[in-house]
N, C-alpha and C. Protein backbone atom coordinates (compact mmCIF):
# COMPACT_ATOMS: atom_id res chain seq x y z
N UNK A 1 12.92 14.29 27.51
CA UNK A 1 13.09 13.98 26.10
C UNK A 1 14.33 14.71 25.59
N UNK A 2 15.42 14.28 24.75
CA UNK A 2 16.34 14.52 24.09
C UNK A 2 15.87 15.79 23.17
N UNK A 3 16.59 16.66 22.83
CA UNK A 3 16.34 18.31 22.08
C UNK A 3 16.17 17.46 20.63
N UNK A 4 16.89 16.41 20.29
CA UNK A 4 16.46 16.01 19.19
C UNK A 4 15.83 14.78 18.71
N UNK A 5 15.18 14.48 19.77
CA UNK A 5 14.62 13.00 19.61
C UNK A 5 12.97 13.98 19.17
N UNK A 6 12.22 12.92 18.49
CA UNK A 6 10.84 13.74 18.35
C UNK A 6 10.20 12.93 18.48
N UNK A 7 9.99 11.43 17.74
CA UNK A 7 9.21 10.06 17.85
C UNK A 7 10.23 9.52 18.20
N UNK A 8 9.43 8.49 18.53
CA UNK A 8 10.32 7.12 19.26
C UNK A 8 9.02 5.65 19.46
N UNK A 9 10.02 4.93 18.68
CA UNK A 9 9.53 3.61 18.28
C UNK A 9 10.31 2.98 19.41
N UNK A 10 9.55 2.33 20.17
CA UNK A 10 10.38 1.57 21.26
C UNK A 10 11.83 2.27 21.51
N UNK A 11 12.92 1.87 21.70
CA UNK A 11 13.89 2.84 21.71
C UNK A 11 14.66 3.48 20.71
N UNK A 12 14.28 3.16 19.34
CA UNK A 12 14.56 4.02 18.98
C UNK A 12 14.23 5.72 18.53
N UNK A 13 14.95 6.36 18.94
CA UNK A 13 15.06 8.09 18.73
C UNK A 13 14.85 8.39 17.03
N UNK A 14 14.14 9.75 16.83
CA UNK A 14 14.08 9.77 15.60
C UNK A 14 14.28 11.28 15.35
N UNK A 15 15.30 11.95 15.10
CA UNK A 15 15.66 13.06 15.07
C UNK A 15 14.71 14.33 14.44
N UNK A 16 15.17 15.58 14.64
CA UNK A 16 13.90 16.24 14.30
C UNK A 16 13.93 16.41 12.53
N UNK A 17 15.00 16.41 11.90
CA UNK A 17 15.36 15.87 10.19
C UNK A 17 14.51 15.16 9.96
N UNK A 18 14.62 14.24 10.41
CA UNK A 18 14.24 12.92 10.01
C UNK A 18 12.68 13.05 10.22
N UNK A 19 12.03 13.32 11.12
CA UNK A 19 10.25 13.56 11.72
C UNK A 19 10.27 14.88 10.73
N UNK A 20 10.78 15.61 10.54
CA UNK A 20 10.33 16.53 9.61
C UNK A 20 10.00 16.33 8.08
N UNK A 21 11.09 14.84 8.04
CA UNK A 21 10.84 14.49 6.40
C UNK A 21 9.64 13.12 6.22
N UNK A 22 9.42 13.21 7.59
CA UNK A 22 8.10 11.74 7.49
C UNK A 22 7.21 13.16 7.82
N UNK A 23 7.54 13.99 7.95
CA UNK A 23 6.29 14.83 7.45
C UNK A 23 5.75 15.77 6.57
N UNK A 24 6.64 15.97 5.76
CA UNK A 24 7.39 16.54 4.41
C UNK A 24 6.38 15.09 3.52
N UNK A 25 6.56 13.73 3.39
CA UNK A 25 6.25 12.52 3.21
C UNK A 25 4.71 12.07 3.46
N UNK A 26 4.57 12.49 4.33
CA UNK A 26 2.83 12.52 5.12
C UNK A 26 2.13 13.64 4.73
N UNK A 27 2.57 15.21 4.53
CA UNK A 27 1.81 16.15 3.84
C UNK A 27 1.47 16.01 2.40
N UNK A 28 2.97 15.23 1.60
CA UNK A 28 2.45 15.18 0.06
C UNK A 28 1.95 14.12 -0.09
N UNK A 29 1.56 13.09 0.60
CA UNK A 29 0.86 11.74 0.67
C UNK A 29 -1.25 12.00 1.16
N UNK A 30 -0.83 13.34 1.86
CA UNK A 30 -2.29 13.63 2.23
C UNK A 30 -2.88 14.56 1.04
N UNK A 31 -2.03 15.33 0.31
CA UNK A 31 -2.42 15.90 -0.99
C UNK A 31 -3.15 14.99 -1.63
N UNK A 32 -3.28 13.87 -1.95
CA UNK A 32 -3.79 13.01 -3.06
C UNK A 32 -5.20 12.76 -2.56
N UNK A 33 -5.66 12.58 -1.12
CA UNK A 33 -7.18 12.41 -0.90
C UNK A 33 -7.79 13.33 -0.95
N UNK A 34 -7.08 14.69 -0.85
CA UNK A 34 -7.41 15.78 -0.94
C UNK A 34 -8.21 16.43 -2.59
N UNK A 35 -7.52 16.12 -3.48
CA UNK A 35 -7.74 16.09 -4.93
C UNK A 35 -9.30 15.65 -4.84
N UNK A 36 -9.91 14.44 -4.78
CA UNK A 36 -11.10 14.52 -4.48
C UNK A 36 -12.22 15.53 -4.24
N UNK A 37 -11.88 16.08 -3.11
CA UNK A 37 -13.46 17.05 -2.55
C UNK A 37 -12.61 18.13 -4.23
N UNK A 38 -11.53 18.43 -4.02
CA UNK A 38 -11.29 19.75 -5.11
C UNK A 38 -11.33 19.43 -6.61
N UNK A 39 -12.26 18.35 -6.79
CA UNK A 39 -12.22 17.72 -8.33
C UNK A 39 -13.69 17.87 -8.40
N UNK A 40 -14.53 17.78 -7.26
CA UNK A 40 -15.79 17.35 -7.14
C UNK A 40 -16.59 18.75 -6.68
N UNK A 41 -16.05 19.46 -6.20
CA UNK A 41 -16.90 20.86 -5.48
C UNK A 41 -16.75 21.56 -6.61
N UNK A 42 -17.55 23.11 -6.78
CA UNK A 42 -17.44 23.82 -7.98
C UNK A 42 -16.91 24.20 -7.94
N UNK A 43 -16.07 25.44 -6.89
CA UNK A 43 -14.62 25.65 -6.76
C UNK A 43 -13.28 25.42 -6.17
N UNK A 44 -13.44 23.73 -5.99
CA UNK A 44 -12.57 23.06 -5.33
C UNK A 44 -10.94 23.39 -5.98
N UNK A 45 -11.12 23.50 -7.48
CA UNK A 45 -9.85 23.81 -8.28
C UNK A 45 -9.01 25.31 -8.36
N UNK A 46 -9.80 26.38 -7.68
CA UNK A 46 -9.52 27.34 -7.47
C UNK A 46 -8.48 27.69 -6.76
N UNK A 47 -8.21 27.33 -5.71
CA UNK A 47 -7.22 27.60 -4.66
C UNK A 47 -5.65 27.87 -5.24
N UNK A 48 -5.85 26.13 -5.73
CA UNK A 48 -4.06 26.33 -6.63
C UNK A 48 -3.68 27.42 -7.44
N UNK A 49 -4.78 27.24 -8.25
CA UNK A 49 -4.07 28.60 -9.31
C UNK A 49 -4.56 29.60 -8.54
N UNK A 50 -4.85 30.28 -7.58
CA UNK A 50 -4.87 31.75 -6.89
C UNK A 50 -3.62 31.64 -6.25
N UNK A 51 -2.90 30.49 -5.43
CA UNK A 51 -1.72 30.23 -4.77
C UNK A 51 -0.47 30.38 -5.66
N UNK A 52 -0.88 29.72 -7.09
CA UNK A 52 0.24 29.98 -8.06
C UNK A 52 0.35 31.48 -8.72
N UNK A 53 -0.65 31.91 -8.90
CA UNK A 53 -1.01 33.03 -9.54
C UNK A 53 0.06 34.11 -8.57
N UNK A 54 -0.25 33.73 -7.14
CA UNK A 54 0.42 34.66 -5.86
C UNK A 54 1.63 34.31 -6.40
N UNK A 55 2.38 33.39 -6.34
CA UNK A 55 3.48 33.29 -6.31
C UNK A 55 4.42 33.52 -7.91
N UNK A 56 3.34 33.81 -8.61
CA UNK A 56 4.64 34.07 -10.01
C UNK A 56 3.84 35.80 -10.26
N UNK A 57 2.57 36.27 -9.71
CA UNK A 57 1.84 37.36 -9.93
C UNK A 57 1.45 37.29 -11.51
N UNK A 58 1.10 36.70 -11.67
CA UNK A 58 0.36 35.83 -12.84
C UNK A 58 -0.78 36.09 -12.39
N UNK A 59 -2.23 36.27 -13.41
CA UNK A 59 -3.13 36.24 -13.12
C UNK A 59 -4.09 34.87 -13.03
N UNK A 60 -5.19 34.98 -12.50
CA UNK A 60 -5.57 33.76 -12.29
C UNK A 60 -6.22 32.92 -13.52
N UNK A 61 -6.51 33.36 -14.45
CA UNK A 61 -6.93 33.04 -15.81
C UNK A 61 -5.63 32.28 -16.51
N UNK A 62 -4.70 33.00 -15.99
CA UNK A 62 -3.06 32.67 -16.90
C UNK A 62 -2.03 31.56 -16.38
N UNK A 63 -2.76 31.10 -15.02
CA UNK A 63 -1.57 30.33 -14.76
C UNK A 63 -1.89 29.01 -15.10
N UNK A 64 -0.91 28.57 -15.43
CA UNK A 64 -1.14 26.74 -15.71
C UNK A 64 -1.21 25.61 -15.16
N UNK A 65 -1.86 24.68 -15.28
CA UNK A 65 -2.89 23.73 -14.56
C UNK A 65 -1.09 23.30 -13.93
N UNK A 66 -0.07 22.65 -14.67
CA UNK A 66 0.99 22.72 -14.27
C UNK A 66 1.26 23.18 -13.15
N UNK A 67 1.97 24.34 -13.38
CA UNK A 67 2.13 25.25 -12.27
C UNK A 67 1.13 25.45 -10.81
N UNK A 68 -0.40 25.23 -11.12
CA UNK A 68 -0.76 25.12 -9.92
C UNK A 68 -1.15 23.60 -9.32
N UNK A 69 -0.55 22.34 -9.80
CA UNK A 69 -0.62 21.99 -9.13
C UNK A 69 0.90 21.92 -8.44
N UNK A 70 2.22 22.01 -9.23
CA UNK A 70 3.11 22.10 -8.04
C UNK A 70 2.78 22.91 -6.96
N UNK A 71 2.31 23.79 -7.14
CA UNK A 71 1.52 25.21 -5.86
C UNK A 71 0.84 24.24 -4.75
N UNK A 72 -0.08 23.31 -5.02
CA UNK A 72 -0.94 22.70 -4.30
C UNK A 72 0.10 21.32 -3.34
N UNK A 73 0.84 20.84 -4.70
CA UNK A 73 1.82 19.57 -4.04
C UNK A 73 3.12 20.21 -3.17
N UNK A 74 3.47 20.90 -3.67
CA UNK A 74 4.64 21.86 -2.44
C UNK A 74 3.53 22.19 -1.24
N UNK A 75 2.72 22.87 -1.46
CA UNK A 75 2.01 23.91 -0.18
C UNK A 75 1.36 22.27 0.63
N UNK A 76 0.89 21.12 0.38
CA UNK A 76 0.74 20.26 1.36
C UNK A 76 1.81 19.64 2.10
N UNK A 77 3.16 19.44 1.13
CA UNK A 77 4.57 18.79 1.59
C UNK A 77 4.97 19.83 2.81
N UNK A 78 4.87 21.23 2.20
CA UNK A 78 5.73 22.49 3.62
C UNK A 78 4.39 22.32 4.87
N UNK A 79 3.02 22.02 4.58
CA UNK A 79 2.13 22.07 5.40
C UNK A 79 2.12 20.59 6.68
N UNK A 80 2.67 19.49 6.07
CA UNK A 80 3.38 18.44 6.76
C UNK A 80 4.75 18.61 7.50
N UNK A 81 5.41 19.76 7.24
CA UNK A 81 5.98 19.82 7.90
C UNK A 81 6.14 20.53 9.22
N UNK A 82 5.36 22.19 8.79
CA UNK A 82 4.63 22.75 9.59
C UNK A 82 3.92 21.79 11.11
N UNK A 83 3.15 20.66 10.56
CA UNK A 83 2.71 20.10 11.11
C UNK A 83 3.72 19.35 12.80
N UNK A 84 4.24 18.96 11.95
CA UNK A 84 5.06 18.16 13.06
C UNK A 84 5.90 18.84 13.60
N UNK A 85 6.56 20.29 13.40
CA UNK A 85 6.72 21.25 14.22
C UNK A 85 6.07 21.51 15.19
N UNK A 86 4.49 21.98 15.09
CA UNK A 86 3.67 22.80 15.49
C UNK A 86 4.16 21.40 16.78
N UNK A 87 3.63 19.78 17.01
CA UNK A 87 3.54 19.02 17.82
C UNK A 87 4.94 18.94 18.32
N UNK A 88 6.19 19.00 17.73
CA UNK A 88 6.72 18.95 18.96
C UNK A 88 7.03 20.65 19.73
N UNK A 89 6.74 21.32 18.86
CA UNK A 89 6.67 22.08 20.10
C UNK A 89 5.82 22.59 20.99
N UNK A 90 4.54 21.85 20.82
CA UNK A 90 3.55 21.78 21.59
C UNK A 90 4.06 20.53 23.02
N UNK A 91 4.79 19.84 22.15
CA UNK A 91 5.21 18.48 23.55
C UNK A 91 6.41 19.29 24.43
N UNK A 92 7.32 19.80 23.62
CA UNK A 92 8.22 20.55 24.58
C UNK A 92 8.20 21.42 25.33
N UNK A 93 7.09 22.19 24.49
CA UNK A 93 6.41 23.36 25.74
C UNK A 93 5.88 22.87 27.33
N UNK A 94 5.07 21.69 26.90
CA UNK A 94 4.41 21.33 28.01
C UNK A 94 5.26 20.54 29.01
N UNK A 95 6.10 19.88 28.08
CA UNK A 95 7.30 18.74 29.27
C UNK A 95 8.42 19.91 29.72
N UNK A 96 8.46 21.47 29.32
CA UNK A 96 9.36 22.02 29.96
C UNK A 96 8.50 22.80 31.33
N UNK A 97 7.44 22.41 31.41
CA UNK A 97 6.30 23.12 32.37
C UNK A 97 5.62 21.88 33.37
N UNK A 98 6.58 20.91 33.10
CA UNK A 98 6.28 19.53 33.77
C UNK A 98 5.45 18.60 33.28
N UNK A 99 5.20 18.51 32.08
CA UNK A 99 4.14 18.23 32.01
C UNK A 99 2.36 18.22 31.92
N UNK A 100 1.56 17.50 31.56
CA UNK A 100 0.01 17.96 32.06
C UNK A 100 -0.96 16.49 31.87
N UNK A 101 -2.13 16.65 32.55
CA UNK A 101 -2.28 15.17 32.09
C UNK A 101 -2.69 15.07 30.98
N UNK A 102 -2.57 14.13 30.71
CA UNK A 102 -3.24 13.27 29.20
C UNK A 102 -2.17 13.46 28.24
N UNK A 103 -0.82 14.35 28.77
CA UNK A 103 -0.28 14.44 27.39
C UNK A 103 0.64 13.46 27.29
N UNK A 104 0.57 12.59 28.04
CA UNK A 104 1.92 11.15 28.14
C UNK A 104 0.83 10.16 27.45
N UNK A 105 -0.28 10.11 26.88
CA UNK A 105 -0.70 9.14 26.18
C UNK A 105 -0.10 9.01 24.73
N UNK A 106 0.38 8.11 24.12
CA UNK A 106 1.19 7.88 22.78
C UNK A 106 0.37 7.04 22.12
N UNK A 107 0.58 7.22 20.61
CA UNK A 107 -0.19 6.57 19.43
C UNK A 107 0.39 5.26 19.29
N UNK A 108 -0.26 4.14 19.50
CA UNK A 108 0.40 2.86 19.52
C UNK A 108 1.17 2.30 19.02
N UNK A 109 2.50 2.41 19.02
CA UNK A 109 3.55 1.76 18.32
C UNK A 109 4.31 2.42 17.65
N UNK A 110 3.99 4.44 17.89
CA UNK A 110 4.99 5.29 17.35
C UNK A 110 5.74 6.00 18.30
N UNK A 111 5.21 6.24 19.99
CA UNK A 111 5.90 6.64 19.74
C UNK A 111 5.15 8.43 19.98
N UNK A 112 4.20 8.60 19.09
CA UNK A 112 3.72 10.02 19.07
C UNK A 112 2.99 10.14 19.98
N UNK A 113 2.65 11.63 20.44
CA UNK A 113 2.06 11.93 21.75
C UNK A 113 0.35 12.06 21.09
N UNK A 114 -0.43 12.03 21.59
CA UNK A 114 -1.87 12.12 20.86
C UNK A 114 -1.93 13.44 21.15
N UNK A 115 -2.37 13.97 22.36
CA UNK A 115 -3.05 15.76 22.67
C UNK A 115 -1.96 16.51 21.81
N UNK A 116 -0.52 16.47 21.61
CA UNK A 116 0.17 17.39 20.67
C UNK A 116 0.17 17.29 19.29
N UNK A 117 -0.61 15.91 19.56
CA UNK A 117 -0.38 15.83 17.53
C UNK A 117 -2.51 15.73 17.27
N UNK A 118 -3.14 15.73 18.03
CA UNK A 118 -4.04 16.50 17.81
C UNK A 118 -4.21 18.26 17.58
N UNK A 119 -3.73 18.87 19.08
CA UNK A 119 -3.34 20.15 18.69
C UNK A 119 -2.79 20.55 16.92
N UNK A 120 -2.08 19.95 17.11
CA UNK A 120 -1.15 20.62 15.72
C UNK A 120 -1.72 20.14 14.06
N UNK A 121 -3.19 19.05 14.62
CA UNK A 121 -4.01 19.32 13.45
C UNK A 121 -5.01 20.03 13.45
N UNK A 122 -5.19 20.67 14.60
CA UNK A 122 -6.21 21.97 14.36
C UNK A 122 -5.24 23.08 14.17
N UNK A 123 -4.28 23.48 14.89
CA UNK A 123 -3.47 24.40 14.31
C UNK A 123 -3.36 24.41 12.49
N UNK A 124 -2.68 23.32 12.23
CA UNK A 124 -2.39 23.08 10.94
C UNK A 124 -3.76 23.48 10.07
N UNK A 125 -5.06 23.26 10.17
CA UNK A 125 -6.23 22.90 9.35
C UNK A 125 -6.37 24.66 9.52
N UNK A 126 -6.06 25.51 10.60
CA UNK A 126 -6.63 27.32 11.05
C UNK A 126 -5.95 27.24 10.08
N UNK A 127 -4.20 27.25 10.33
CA UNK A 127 -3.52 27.89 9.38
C UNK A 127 -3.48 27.97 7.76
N UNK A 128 -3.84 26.62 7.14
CA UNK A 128 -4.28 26.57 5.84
C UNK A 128 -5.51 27.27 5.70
N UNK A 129 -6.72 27.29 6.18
CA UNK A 129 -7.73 27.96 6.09
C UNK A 129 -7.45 29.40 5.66
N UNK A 130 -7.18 29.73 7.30
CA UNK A 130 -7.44 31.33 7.32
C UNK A 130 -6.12 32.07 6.54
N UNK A 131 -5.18 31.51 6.57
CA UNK A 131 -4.02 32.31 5.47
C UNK A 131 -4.55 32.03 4.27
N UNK A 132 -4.98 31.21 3.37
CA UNK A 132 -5.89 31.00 2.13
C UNK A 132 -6.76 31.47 1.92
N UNK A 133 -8.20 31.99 2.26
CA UNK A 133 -9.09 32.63 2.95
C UNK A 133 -9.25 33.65 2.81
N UNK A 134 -8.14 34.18 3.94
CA UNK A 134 -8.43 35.65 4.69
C UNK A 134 -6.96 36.20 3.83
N UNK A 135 -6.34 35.63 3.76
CA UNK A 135 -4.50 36.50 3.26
C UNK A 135 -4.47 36.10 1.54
N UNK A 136 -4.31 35.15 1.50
CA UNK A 136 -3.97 34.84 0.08
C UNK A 136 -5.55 35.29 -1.22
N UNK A 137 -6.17 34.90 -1.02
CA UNK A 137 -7.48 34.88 -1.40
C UNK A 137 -8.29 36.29 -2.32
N UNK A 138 -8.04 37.15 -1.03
CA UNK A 138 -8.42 38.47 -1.33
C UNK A 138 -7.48 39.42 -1.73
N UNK A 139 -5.77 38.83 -1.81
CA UNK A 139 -5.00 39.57 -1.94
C UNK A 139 -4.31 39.31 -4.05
N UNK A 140 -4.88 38.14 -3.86
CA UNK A 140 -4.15 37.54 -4.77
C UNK A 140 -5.04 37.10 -5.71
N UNK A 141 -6.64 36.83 -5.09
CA UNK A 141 -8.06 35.70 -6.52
C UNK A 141 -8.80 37.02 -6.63
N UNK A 142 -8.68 38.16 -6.67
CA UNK A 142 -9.38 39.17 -7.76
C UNK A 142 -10.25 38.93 -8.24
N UNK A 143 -9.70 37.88 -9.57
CA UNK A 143 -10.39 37.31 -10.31
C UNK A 143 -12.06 36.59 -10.11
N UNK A 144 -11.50 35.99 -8.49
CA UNK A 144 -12.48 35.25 -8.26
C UNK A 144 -13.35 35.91 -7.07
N UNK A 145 -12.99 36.66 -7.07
CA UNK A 145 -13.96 37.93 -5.77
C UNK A 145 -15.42 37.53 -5.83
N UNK A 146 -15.81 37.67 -6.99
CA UNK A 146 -17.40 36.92 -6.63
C UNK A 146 -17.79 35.94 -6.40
N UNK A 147 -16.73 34.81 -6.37
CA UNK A 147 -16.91 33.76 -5.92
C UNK A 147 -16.61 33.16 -5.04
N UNK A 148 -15.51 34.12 -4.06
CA UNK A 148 -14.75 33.86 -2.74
C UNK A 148 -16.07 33.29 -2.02
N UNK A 149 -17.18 33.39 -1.51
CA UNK A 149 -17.76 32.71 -0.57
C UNK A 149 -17.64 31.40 -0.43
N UNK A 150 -17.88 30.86 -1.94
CA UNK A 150 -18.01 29.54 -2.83
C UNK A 150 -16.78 28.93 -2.66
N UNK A 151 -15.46 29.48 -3.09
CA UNK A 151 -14.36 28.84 -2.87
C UNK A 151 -13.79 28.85 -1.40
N UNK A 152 -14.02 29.61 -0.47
CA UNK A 152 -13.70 29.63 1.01
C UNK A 152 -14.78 27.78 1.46
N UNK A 153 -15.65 27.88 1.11
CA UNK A 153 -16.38 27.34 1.45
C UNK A 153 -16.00 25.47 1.35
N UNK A 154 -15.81 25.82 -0.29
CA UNK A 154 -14.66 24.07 -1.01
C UNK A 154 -13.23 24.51 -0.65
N UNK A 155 -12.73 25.12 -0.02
CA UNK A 155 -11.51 25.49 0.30
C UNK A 155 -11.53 24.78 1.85
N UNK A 156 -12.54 24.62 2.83
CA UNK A 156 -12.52 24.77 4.12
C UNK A 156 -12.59 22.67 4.13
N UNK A 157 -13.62 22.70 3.11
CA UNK A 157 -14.08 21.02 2.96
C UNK A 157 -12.69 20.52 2.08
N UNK A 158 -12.07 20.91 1.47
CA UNK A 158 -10.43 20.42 1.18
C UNK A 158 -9.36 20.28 1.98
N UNK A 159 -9.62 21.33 2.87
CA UNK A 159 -9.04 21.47 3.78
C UNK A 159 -8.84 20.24 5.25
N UNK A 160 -9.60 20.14 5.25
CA UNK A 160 -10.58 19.47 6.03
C UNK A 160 -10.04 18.05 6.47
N UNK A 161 -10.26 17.89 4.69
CA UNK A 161 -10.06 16.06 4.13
C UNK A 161 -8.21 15.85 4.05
N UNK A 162 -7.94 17.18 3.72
CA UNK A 162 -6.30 17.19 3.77
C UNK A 162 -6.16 16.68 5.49
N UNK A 163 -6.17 17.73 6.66
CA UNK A 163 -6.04 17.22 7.86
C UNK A 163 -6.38 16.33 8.19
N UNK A 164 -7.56 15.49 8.01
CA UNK A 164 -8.02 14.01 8.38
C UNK A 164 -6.55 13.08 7.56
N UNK A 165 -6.50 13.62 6.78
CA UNK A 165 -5.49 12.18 6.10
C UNK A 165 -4.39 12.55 6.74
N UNK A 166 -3.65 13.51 7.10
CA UNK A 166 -2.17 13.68 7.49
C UNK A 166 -2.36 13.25 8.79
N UNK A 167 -3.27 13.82 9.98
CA UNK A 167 -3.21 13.10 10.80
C UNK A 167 -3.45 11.55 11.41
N UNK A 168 -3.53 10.71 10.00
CA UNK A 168 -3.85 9.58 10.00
C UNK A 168 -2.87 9.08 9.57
N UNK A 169 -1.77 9.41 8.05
CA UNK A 169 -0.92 9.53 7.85
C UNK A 169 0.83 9.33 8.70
N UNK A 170 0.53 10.38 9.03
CA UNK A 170 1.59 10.30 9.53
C UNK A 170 2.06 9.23 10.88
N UNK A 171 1.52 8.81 12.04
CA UNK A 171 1.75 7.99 12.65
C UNK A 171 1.62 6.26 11.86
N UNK A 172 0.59 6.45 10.78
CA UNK A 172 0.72 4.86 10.02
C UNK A 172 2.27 5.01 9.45
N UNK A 173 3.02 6.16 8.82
CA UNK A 173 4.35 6.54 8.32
C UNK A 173 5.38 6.15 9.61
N UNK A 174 4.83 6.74 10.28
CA UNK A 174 6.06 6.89 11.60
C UNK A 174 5.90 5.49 12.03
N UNK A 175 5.34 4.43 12.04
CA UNK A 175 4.94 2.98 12.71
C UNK A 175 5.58 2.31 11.59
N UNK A 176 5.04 2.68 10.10
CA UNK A 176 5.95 1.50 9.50
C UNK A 176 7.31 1.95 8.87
N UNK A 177 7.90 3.40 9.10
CA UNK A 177 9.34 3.22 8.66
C UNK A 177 10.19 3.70 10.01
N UNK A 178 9.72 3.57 10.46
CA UNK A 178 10.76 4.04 12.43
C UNK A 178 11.02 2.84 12.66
C-alpha cells in the first residue's frame, strides 16, 4: 500500500487528508444519533458542559448550553478523526509485519479493511470512555461528583451509540463520495 493511499474505491487512492476529512465528516455526522440516548438518560447532558467547563475552567453550573454543545460537536468531529488514524495504522502495522489473516477482507465497495476498522472502533469507544470517565470527569465535573456513577454510566450508553454510527458511517461516506 502507498504511505498515502488509505481507502481505495476500485482504483482509486484516497489520501490520508482526504480519509481524515471523511472522518472529521463521519464523526460530526455520528454526533447527531448520539444526541438521543443524551436527551433521554438523566445524565446524558452532562458530559458536554463538564468537557466545556474543562476547557474554558468555567464551572459546570456556568457554562452555556452553547458552548457545550460546540464541546460535544468538535470532540465527535476530532474523535472521527482519531478514528481513521487509529485504522490505518492498525493496517500499516500489520502489512509492515506481512500481513495476518483476515486482515485483507475489505468493506464492499470501499475499499476499507474490516479487522482495522473494527479495531479502531473499540479503540475509539476505550478512548472516549475512559478519558471522559476516568480523566476529564473527576478532574473537571466536581460539580457532579455525586452523580459520576450515573453519568459514567449515560456517558458509556452515548458512547456506545456514537461508535455504532461512525462505524457505520463512515464506509457508507467512503462508498458514496470516493
Amino acid at each position: 500500500m502507498d504511505w498515502f493511499a488509505v481507502a481505495h474505491a476500485g482504483d482509486a487512492g484516497v489520501g490520508l487528508g482526504a480519509a481524515a476529512g471523511l472522518g472529521a465528516l463521519a464523526g460530526l455526522l455520528a454526533t447527531v444519533p448520539m444526541n438521543l440516548p443524551m436527551q433521554r438518560l438523566p445524565e446524558g447532558s452532562t458530559p458536554p458542559f463538564v468537557a466545556a467547563g474543562a476547557l474554558t475552567g468555567e464551572a459546570l453550573s456556568e457554562v452555556s448550553a452553547g458552548l457545550a454543545s460546540l464541546a460535544h460537536y468538535a470532540s465527535g468531529t476530532l474523535a472521527g478523526v482519531g478514528f481513521v488514524l487509529v485504522a490505518e495504522l492498525v493496517e500499516r502495522s500489520v502489512q509492515a509485519r506481512g500481513g495476518a489473516p483476515g486482515f485483507d477482507i475489505a468493506l464492499g465497495g470501499t475499499g476499507l479493511l474490516l479487522v482495522p476498522h473494527l479495531i479502531a472502533a473499540a479503540v475509539t469507544f476505550s478512548v472516549l470512555f475512559v478519558f471522559f470517565a476516568y480523566v476529564v470527569l473527576p478532574l473537571f465535573g466536581k460539580e457532579a461528583a455525586s452523580r459520576a456513577r450515573q453519568v459514567r454510566n449515560d456517558w458509556a450508553i452515548a458512547a456506545t451509540v456514537y461508535t455504532v454510527a461512525l462505524t457505520a458511517l463512515l464506509p457508507a461516506l467512503t462508498f458514496v463520495l470516493v
